[in-house]
N, C-alpha and C. Protein backbone atom coordinates (compact mmCIF):
# COMPACT_ATOMS: atom_id res chain seq x y z
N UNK A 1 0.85 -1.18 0.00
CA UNK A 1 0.00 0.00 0.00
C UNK A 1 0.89 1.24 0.00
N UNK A 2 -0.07 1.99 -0.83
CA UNK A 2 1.19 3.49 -0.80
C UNK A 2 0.94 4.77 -0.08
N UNK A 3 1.80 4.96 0.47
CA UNK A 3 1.30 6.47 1.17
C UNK A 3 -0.04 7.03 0.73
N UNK A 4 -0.17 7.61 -0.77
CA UNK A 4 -1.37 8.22 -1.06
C UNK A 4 -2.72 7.29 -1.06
N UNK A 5 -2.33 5.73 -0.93
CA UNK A 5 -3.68 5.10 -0.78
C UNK A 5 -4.17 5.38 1.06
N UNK A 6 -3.18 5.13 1.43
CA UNK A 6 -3.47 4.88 2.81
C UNK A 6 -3.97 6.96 3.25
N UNK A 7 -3.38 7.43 3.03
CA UNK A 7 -4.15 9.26 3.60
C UNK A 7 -5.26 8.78 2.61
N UNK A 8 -6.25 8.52 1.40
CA UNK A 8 -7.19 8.14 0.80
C UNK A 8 -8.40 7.69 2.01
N UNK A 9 -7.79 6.40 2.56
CA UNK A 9 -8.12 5.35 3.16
C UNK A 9 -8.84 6.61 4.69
N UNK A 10 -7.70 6.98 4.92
CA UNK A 10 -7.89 7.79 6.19
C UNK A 10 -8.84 8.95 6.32
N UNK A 11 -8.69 9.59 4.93
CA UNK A 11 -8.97 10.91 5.00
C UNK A 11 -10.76 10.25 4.64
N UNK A 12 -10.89 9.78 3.71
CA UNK A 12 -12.47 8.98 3.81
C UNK A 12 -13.14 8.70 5.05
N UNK A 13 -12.39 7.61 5.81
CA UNK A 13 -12.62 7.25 7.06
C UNK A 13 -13.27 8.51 8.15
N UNK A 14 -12.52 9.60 7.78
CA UNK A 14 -12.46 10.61 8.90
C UNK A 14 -13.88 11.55 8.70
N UNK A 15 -14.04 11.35 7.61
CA UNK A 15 -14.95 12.28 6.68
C UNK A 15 -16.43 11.66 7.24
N UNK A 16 -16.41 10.41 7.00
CA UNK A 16 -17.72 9.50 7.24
C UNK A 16 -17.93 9.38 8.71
N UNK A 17 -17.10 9.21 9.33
CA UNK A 17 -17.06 9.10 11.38
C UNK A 17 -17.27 10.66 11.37
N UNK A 18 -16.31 11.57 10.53
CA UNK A 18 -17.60 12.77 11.81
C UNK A 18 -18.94 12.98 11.09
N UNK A 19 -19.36 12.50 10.33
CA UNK A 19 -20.65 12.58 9.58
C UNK A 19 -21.42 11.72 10.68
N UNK A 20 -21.28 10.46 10.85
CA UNK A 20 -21.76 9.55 11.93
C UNK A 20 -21.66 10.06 13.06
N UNK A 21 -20.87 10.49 14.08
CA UNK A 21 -20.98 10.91 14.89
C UNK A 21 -21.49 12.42 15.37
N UNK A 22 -21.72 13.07 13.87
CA UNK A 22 -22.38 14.00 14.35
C UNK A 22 -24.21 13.53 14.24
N UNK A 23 -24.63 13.23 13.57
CA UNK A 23 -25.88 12.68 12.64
C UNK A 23 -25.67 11.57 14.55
N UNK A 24 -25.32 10.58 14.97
CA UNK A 24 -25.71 9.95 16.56
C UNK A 24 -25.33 10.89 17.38
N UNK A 25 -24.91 12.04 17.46
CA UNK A 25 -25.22 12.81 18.95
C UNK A 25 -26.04 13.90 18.53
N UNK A 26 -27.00 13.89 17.33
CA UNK A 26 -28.20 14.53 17.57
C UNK A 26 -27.71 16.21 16.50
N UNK A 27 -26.42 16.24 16.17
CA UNK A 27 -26.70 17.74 15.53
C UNK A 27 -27.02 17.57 14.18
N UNK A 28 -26.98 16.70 13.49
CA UNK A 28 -27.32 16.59 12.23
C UNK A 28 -28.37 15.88 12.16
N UNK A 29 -29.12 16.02 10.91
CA UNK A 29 -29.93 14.15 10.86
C UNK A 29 -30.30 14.22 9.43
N UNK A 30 -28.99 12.97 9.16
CA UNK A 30 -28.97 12.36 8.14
C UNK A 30 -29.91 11.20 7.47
N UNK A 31 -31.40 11.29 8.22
CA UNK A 31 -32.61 10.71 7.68
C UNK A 31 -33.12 11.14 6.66
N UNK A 32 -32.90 13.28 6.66
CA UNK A 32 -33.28 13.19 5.51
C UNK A 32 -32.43 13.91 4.19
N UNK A 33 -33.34 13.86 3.37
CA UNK A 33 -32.04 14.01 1.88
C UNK A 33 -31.24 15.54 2.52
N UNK A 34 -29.85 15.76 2.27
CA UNK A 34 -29.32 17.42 2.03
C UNK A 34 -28.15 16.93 1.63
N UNK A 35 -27.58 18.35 1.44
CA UNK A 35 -26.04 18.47 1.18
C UNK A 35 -24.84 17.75 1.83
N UNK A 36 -25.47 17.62 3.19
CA UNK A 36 -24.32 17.09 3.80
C UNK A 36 -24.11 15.08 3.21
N UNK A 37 -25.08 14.20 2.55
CA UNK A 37 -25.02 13.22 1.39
C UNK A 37 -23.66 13.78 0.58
N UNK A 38 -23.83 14.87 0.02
CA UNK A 38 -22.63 14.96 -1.09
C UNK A 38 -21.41 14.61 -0.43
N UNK A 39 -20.99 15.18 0.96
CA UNK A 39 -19.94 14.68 1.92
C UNK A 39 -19.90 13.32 1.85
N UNK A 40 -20.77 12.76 2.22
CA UNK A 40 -20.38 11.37 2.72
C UNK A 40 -20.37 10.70 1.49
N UNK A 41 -21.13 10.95 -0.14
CA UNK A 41 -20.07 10.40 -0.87
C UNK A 41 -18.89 10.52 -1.15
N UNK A 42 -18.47 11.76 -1.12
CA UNK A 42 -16.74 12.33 -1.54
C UNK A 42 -15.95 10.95 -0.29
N UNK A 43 -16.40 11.22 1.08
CA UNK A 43 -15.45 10.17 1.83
C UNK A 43 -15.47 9.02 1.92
N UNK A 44 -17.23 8.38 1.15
CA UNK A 44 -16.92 6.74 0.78
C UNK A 44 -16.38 6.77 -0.64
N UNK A 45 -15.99 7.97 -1.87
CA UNK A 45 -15.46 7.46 -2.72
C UNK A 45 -13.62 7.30 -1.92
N UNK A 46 -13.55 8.39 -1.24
CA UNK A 46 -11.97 8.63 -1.05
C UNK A 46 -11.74 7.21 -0.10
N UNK A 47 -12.42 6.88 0.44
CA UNK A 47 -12.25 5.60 1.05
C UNK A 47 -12.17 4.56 0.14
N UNK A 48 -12.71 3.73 -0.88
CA UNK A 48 -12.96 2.83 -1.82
C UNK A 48 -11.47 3.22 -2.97
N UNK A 49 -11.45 4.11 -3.35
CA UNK A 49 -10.27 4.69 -3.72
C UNK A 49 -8.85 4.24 -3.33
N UNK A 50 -9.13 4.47 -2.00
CA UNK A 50 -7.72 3.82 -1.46
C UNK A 50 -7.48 2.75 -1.43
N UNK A 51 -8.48 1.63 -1.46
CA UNK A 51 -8.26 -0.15 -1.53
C UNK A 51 -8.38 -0.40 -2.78
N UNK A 52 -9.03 0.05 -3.79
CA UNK A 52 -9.32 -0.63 -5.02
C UNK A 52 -8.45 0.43 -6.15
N UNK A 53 -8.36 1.71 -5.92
CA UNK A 53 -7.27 2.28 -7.07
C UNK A 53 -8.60 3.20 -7.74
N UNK A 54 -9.64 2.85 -7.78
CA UNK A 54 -10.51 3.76 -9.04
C UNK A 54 -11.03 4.64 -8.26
N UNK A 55 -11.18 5.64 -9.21
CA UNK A 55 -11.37 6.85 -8.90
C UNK A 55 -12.01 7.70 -10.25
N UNK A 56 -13.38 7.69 -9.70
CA UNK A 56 -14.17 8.04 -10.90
C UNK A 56 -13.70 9.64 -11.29
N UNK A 57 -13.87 10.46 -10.23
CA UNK A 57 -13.63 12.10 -10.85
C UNK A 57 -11.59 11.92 -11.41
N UNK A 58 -11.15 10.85 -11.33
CA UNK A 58 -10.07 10.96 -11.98
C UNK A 58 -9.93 10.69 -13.24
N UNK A 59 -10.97 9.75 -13.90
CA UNK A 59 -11.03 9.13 -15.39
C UNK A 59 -11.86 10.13 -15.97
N UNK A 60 -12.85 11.36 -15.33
CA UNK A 60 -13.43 12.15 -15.52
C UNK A 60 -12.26 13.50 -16.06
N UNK A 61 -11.59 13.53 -15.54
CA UNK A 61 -10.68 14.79 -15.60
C UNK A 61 -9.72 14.09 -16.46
N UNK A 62 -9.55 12.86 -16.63
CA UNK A 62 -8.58 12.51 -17.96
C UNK A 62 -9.17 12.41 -19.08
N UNK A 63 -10.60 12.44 -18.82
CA UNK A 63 -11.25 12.17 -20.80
C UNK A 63 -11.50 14.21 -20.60
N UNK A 64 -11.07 14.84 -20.06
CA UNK A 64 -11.43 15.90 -20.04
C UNK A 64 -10.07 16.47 -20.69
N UNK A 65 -8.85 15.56 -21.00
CA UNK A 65 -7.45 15.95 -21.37
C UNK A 65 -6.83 16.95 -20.12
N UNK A 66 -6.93 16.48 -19.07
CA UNK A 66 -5.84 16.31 -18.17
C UNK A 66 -4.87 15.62 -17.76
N UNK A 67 -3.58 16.03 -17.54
CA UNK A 67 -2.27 14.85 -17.81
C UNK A 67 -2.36 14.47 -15.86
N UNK A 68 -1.88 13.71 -16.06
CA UNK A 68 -1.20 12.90 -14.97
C UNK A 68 -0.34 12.79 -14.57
N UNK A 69 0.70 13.26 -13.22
CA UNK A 69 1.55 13.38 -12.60
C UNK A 69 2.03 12.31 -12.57
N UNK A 70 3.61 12.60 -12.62
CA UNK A 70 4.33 10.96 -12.95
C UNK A 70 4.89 10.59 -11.69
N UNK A 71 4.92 11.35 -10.63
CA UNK A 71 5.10 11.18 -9.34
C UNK A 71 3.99 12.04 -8.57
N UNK A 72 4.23 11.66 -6.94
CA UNK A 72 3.43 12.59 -5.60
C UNK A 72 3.90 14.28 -5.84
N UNK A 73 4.96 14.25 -6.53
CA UNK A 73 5.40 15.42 -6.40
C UNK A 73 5.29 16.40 -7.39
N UNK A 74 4.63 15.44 -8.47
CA UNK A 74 4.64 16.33 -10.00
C UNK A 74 5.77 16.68 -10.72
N UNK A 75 6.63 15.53 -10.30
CA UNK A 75 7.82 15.66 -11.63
C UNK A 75 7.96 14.92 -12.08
N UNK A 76 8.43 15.10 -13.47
CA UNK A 76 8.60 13.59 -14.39
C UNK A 76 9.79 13.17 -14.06
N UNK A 77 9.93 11.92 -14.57
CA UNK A 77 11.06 10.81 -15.07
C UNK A 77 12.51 11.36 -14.07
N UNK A 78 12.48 12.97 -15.75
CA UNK A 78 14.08 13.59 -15.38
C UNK A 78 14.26 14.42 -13.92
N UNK A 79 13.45 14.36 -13.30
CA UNK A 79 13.33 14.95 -11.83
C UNK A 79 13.01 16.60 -11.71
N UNK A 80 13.00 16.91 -13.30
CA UNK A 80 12.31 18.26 -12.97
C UNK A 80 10.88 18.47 -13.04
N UNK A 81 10.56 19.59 -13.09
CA UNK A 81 8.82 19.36 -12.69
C UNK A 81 7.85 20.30 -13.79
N UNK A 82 7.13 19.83 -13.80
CA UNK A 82 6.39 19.27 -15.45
C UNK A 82 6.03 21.09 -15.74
């Protein structure tokens, strides 16, 4: 597993527990439809993301002709940066 799967993994995780824990101690309530849904998909995609690799708004932004970083850091190959 690689660094950026695992903060994925985490940062999902973190997203959905305070959604849950706010929604069980009563300040939210996620019974019915709102905005705060759009949250908790972004942190079950960023969660699913991190174990399985796909990542829909990423194949989205590549048929959109966006390039792809060849490292975490955004530099190619020759170590300078793109």
């Amino acid at each position: 597993m690689t660094v950026n799967r695992a903060i994925s993994i985490f940062a999902g995780f973190m997203i959905m527990a305070s959604l849950a824990l706010a929604h069980f101690s009563g300040q939210i309530n996620l019974g019915q439809m709102s905005w705060l849904w759009l949250t908790f998909f972004v942190g079950a995609n960023l969660f699913q993301m991190g174990f399985t690799g796909f990542c829909p708004a990423a194949k989205i932004m590549k048929a959109l002709g966006m390039k792809e970083a060849t490292s975490a850091c955004g530099t190619n190959s020759s170590g300078k940066c793109c």
